[in-house]
N, C-alpha and C. Protein backbone atom coordinates (compact mmCIF):
# COMPACT_ATOMS: atom_id res chain seq x y z
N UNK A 1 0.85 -1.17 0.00
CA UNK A 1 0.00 0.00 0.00
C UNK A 1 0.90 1.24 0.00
N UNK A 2 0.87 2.37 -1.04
CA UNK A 2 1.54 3.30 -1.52
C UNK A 2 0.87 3.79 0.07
N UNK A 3 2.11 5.07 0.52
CA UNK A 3 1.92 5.95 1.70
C UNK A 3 1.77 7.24 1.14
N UNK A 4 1.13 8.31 1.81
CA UNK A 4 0.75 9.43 0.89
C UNK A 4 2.23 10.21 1.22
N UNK A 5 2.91 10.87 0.01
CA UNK A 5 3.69 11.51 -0.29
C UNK A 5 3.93 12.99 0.35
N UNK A 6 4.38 13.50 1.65
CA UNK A 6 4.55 14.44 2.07
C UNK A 6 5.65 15.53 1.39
N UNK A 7 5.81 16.88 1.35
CA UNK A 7 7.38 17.86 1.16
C UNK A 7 8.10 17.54 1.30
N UNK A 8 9.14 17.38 0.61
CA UNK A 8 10.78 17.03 1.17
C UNK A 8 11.40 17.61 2.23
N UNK A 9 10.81 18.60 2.68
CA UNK A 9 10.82 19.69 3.93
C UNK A 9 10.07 19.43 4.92
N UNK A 10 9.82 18.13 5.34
CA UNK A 10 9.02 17.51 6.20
C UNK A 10 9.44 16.38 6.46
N UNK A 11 10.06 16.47 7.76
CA UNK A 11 10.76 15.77 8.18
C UNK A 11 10.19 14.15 8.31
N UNK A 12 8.52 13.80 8.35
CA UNK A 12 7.67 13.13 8.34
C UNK A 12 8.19 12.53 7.20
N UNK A 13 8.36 12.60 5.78
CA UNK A 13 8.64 12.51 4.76
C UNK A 13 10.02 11.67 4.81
N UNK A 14 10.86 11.57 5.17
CA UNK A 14 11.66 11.64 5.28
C UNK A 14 11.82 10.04 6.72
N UNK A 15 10.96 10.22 7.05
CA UNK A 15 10.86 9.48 8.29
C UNK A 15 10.28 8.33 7.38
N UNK A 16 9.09 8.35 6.77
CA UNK A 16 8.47 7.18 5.83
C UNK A 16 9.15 6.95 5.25
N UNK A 17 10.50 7.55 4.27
CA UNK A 17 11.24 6.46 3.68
C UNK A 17 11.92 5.68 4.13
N UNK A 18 12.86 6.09 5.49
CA UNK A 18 13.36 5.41 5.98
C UNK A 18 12.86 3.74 6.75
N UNK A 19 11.46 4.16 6.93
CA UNK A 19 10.69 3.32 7.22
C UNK A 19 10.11 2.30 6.42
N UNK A 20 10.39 2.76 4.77
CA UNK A 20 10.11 2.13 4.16
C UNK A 20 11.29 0.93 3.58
N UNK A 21 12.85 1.46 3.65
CA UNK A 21 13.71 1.21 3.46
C UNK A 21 13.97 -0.27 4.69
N UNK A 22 13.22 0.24 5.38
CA UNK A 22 14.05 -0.83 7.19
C UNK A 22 12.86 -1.81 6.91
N UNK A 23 11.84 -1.80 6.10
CA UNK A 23 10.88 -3.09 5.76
C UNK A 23 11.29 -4.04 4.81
N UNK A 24 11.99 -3.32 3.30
CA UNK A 24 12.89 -3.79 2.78
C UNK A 24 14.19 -4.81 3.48
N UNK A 25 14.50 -3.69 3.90
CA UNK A 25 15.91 -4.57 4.92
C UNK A 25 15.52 -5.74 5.62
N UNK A 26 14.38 -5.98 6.38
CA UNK A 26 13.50 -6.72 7.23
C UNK A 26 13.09 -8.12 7.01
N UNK A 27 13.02 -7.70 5.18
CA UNK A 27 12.03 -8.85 4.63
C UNK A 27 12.83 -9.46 3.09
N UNK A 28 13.64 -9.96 3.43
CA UNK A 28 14.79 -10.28 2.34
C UNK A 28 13.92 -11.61 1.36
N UNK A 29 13.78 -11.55 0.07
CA UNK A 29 13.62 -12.39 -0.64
C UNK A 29 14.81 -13.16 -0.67
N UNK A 30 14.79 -14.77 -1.12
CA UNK A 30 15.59 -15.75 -1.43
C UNK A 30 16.48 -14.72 -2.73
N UNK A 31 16.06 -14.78 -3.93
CA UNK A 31 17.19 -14.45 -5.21
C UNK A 31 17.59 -13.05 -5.04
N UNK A 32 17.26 -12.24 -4.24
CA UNK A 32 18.26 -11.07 -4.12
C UNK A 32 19.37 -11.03 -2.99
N UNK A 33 20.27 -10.25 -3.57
CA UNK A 33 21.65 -10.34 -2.54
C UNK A 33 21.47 -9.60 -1.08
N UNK A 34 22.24 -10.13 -0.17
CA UNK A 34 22.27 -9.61 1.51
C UNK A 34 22.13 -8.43 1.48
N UNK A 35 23.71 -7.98 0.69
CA UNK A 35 23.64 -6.49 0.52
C UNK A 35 22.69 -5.52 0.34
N UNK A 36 21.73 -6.05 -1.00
CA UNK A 36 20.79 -5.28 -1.06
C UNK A 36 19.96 -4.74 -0.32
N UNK A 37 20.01 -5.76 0.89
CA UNK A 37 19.33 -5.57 1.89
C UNK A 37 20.20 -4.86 3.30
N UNK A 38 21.29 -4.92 3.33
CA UNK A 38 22.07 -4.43 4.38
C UNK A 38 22.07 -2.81 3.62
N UNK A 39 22.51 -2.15 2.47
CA UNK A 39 22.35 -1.15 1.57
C UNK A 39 20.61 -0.41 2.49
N UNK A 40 19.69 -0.86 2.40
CA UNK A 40 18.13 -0.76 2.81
C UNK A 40 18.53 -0.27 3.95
N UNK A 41 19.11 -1.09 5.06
CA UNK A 41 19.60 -0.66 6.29
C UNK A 41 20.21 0.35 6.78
N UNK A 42 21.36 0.60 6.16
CA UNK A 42 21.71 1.73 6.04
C UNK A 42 21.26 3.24 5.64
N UNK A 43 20.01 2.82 4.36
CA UNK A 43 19.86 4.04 4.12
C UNK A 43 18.44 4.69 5.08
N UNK A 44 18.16 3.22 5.62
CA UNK A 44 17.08 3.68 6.78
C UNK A 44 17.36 4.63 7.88
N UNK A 45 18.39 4.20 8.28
CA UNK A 45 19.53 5.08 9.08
C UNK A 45 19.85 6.74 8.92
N UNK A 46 20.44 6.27 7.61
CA UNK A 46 20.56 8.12 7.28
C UNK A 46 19.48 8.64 6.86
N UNK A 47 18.11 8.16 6.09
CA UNK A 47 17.22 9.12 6.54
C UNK A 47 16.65 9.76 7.41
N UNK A 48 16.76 8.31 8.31
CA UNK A 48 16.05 8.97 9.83
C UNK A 48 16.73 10.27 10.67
N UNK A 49 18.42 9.57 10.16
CA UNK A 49 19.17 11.05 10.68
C UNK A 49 18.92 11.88 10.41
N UNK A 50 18.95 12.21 8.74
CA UNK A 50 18.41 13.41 8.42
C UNK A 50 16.89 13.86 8.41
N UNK A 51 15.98 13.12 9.11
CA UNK A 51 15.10 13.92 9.56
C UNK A 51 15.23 14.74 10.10
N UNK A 52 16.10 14.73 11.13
CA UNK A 52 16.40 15.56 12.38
C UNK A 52 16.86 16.72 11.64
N UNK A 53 18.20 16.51 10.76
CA UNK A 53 18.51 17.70 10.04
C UNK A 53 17.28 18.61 9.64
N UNK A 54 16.12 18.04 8.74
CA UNK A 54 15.26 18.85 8.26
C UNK A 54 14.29 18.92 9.33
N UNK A 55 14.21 18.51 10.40
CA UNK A 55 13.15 18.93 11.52
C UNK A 55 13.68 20.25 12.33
N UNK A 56 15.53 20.13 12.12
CA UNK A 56 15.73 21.67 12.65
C UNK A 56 16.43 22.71 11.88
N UNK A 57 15.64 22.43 10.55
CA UNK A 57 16.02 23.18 9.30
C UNK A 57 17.95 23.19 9.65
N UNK A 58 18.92 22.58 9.66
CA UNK A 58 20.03 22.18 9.44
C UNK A 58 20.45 21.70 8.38
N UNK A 59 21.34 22.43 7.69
CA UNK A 59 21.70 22.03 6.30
C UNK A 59 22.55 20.29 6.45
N UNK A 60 22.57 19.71 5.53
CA UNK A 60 23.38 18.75 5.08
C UNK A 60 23.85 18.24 3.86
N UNK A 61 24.81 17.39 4.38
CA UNK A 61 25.89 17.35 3.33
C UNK A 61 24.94 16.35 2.64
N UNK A 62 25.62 16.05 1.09
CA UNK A 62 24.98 14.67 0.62
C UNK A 62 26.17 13.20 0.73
N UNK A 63 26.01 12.59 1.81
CA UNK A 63 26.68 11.67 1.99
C UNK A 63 26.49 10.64 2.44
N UNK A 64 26.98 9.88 2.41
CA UNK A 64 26.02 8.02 2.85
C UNK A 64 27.13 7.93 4.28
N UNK A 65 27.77 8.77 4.83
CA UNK A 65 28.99 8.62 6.37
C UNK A 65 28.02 9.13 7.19
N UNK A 66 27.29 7.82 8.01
CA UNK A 66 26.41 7.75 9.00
C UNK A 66 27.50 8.52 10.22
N UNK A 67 28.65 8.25 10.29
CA UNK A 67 29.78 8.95 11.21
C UNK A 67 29.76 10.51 11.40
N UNK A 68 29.91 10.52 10.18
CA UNK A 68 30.30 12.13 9.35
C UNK A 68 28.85 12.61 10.08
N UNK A 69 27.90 12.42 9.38
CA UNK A 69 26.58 12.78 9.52
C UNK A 69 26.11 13.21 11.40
N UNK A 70 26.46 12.32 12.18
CA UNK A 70 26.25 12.14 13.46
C UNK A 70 27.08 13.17 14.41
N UNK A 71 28.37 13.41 13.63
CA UNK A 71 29.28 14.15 14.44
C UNK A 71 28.57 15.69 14.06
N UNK A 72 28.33 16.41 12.88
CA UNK A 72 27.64 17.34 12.52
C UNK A 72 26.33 17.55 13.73
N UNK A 73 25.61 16.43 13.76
CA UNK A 73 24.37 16.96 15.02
C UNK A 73 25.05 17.35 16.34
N UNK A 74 26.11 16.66 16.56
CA UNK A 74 26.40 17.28 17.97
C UNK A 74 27.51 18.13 17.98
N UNK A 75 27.29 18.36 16.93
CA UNK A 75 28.69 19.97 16.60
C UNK A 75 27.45 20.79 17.04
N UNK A 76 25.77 20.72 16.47
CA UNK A 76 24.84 21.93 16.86
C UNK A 76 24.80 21.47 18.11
N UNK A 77 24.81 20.71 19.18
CA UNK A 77 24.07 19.99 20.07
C UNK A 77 22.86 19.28 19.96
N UNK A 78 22.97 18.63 19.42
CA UNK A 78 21.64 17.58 19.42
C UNK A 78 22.70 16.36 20.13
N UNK A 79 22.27 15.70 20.84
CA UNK A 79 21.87 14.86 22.14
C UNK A 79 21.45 13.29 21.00
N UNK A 80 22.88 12.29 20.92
CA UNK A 80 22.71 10.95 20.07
C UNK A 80 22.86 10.17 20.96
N UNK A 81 21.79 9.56 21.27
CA UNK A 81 21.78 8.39 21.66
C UNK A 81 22.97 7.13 21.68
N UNK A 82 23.54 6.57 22.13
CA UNK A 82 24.92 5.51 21.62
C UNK A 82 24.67 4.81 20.83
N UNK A 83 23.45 3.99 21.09
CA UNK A 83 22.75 2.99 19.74
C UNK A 83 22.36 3.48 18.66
N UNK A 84 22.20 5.14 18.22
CA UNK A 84 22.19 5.87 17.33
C UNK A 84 23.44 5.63 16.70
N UNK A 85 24.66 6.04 17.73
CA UNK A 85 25.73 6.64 17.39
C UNK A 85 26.71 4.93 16.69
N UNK A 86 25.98 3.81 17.19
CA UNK A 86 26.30 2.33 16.61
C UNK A 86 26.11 2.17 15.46
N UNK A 87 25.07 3.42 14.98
CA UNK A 87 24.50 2.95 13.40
C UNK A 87 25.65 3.20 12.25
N UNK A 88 26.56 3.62 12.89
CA UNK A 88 27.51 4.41 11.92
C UNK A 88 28.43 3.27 10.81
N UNK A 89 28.19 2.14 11.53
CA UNK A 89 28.80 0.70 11.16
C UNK A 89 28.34 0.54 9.71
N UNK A 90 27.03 0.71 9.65
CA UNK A 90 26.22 0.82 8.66
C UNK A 90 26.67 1.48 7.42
N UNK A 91 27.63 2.13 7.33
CA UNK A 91 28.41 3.29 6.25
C UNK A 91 29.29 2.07 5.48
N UNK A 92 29.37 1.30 6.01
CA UNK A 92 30.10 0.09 4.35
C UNK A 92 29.34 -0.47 3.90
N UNK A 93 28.12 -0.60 4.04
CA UNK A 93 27.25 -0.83 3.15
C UNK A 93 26.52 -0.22 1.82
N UNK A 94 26.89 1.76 2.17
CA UNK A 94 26.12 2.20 1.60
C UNK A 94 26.96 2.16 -0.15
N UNK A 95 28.09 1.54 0.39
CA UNK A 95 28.78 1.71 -1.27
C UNK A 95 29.75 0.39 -1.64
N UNK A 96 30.80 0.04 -0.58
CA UNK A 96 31.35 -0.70 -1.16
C UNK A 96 31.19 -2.52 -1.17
N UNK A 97 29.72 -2.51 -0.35
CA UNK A 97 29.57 -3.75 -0.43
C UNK A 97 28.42 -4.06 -1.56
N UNK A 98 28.09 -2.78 -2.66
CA UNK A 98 26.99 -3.25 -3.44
C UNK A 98 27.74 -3.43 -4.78
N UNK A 99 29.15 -3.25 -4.41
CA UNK A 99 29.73 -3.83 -5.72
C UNK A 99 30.91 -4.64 -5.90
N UNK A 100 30.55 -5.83 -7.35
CA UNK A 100 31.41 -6.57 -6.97
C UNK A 100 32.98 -6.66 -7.12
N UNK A 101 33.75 -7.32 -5.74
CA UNK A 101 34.98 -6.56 -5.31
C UNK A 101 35.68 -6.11 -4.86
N UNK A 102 34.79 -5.44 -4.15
CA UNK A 102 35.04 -4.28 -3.61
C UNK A 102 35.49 -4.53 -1.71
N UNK A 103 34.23 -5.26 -1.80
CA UNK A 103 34.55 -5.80 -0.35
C UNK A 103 33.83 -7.62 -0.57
N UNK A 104 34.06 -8.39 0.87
CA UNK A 104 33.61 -9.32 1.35
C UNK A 104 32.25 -9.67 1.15
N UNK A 105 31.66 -10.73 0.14
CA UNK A 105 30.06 -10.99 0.33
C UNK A 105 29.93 -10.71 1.87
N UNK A 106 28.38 -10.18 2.09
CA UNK A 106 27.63 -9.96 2.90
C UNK A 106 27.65 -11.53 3.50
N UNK A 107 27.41 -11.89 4.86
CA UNK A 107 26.87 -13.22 5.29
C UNK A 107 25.34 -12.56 6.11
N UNK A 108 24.58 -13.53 6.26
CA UNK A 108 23.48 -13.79 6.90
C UNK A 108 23.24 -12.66 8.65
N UNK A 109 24.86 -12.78 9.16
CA UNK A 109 25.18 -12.38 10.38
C UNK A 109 25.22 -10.87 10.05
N UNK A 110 26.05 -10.53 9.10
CA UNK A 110 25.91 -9.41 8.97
C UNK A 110 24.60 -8.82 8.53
N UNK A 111 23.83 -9.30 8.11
CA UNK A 111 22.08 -8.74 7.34
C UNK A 111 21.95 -8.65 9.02
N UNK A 112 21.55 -9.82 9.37
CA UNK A 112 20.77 -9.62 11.13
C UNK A 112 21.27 -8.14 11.56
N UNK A 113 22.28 -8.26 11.95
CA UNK A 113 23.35 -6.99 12.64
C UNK A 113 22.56 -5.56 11.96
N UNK A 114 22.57 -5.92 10.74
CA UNK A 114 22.48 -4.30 9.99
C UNK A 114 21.01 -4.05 10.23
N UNK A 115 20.07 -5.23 9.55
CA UNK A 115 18.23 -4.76 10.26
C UNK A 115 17.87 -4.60 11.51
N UNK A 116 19.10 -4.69 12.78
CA UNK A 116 18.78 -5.02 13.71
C UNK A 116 18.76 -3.49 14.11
């Protein structure tokens, strides 16, 4: 079921993709790769981060460094959680494990870890 489409300036917006992304990640078909799904994980992550960015009108960079990204909120003071600040693991997924090569197939352990 399609979700109704909010502003890109709405942080809500922004919150549903991510949400939509971490269902993906969640629910892995047999013939597609881990990654694809650890990739989902990740980008669930940095949207949700950058909700926050656009919930306190805070500019951001365009970058898939859940690290990078995290250290910026508490340069303003925003207040990260540690299990927030865990998600950052999540940043080799967003590139070099979706191609082949580059890094180590994904295993099973690592999908759990990343939807988790």
């Amino acid at each position: 079921m399609a979700r109704r489409r909010l502003p890109p300036n709405d942080p809500r917006e922004w919150l549903n993709r991510a949400q939509s992304n971490l269902a993906r990640a969640e629910n892995p078909v047999l013939s597609a790769y881990l990654e694809d799904y650890c990739f989902d994980a990740q980008q669930a992550a940095e949207k949700a981060i950058k909700a926050i960015f656009v919930a306190r009108r805070i500019a951001f960079p365009h970058t898939h460094d859940l690290g990078r990204l995290l250290i910026l909120l508490t340069q303003v003071g925003v207040h990260v959680p540690k299990y927030v600040i865990a998600s950052r693991r999540l940043t080799r997924f967003a590139v070099e494990t979706r191609y082949p090569g580059l890094a180590e197939p994904v295993t099973k352990r690592d999908h759990r870890g990343a939807a988790r």
